[in-house]
Protein backbone atom coordinates (compact mmCIF):
# COMPACT_ATOMS: atom_id res chain seq x y z
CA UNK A 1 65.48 -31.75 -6.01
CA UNK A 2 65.78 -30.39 -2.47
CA UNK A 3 62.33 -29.48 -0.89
CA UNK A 4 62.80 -26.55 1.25
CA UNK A 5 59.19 -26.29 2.02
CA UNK A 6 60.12 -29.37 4.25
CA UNK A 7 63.21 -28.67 6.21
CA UNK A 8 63.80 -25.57 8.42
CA UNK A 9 67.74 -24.29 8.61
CA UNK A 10 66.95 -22.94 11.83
CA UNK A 11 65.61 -24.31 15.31
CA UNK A 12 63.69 -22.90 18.39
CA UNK A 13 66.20 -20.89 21.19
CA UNK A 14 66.30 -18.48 23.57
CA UNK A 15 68.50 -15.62 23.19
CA UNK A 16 69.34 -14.13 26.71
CA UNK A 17 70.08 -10.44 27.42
CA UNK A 18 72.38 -9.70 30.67
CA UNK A 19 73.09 -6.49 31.76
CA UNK A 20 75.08 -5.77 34.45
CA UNK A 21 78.38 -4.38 35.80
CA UNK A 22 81.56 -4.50 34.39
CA UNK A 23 82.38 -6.54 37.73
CA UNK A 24 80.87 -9.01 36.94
CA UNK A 25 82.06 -9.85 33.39
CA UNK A 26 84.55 -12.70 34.52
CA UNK A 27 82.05 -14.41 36.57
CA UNK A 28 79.61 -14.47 33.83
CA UNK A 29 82.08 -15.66 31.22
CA UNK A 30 83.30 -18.22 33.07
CA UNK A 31 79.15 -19.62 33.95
CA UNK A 32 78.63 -19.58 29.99
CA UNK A 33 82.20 -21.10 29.52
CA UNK A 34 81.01 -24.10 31.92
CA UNK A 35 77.30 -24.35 30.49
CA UNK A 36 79.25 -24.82 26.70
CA UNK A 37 77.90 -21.53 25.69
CA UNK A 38 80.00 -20.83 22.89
CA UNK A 39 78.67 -18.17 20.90
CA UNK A 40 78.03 -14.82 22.89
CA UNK A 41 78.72 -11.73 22.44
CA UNK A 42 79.96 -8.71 25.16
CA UNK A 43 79.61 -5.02 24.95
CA UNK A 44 80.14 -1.94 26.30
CA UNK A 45 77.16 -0.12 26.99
CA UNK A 46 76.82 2.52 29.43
CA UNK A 47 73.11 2.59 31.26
CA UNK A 48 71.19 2.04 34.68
CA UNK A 49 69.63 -1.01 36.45
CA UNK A 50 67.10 -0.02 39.68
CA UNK A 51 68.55 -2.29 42.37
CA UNK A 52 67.20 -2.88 45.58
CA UNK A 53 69.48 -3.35 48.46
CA UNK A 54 68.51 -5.58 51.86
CA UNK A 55 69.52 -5.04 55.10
CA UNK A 56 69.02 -7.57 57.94
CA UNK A 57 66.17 -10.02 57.16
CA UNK A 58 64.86 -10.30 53.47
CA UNK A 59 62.51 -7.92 52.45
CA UNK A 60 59.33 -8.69 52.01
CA UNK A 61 57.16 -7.68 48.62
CA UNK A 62 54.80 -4.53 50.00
CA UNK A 63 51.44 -4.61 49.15
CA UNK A 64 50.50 -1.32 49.54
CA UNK A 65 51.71 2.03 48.72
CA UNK A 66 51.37 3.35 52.15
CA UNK A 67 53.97 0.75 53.52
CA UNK A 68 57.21 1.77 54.48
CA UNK A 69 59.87 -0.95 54.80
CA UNK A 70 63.10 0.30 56.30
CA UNK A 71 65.23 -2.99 55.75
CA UNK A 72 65.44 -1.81 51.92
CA UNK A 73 66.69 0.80 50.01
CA UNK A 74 66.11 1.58 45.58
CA UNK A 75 68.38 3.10 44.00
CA UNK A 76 69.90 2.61 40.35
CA UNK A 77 73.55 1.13 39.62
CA UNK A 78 75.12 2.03 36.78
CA UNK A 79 75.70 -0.86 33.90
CA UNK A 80 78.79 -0.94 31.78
CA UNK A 81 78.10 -4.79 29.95
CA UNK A 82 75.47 -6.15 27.69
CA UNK A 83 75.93 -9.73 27.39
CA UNK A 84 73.95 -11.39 24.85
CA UNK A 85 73.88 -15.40 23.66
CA UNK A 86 71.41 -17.82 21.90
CA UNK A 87 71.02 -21.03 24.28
CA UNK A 88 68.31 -24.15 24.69
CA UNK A 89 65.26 -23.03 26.62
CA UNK A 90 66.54 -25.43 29.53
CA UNK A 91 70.06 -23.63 29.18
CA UNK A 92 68.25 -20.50 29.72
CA UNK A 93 66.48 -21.61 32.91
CA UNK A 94 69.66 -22.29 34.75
CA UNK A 95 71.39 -18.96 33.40
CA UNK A 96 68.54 -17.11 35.24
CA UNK A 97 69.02 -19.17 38.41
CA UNK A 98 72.37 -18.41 38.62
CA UNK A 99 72.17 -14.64 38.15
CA UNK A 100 69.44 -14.60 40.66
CA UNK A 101 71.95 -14.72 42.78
CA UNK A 102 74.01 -12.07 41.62
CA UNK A 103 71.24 -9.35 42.10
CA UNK A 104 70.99 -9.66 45.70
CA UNK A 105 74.60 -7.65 45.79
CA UNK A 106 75.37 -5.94 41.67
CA UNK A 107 72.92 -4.59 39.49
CA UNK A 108 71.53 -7.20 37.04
CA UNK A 109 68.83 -7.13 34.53
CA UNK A 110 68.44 -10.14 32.71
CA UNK A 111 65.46 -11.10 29.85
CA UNK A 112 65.24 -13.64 27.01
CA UNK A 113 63.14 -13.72 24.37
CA UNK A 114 62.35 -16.77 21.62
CA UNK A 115 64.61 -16.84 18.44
CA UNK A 116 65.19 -19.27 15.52
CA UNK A 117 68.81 -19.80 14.96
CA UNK A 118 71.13 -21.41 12.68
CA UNK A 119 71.93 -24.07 15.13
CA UNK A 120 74.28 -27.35 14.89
């Protein structure tokens, strides 16, 4: 008889959350397509993302309220995707490094969180 107090259907992941503008959506497909992401999902979902735009050198983090650095300018970008997909922890590391880049020009918000999927 099968034991299912000793084997677990399901292993550790990381499901990441991407949201961002529809611009992006080709780029993003085509990272997960190269990383052999093969199960995500893309949606439609109207919202905000505060983005902070540089101009000349790179802005430095201000340490105090009273600080005014004019080389930067918030404001919030409107979001049209939700990308969503369960990866390896690793996996997840190098989808954040690569949409690093993307937020110094579109609005990105990216977060993962620990999961248990149904994994091959």
């Amino acid at each position: 008889m099968f034991d299912f107090e000793d084997y677990s259907l399901t292993q550790p992941a990381v499901l990441v959350t991407i949201l961002t503008e529809a611009i992006l959506k080709d780029s993003i497909e085509k990272l997960l397509k190269n990383l052999k992401v093969f199960g995500y999902s893309i949606s439609e979902t109207p919202g905000a993302v505060k983005r902070i735009q540089q101009f000349g050198q790179i802005a430095t983090v201000q340490t105090a309220a009273t600080e005014a650095n004019t080389d930067q300018v918030e404001s919030y970008a409107a979001t049209r995707l939700e990308i969503r997909a369960v990866v390896s922890p690793e996996l997840s590391n190098v989808i954040l490094i690569a949409l690093k880049e993307q937020q110094r020009q579109f609005a990105v918000l990216v977060y993962r969180q620990k999961v248990e999927a149904l994994v091959e």
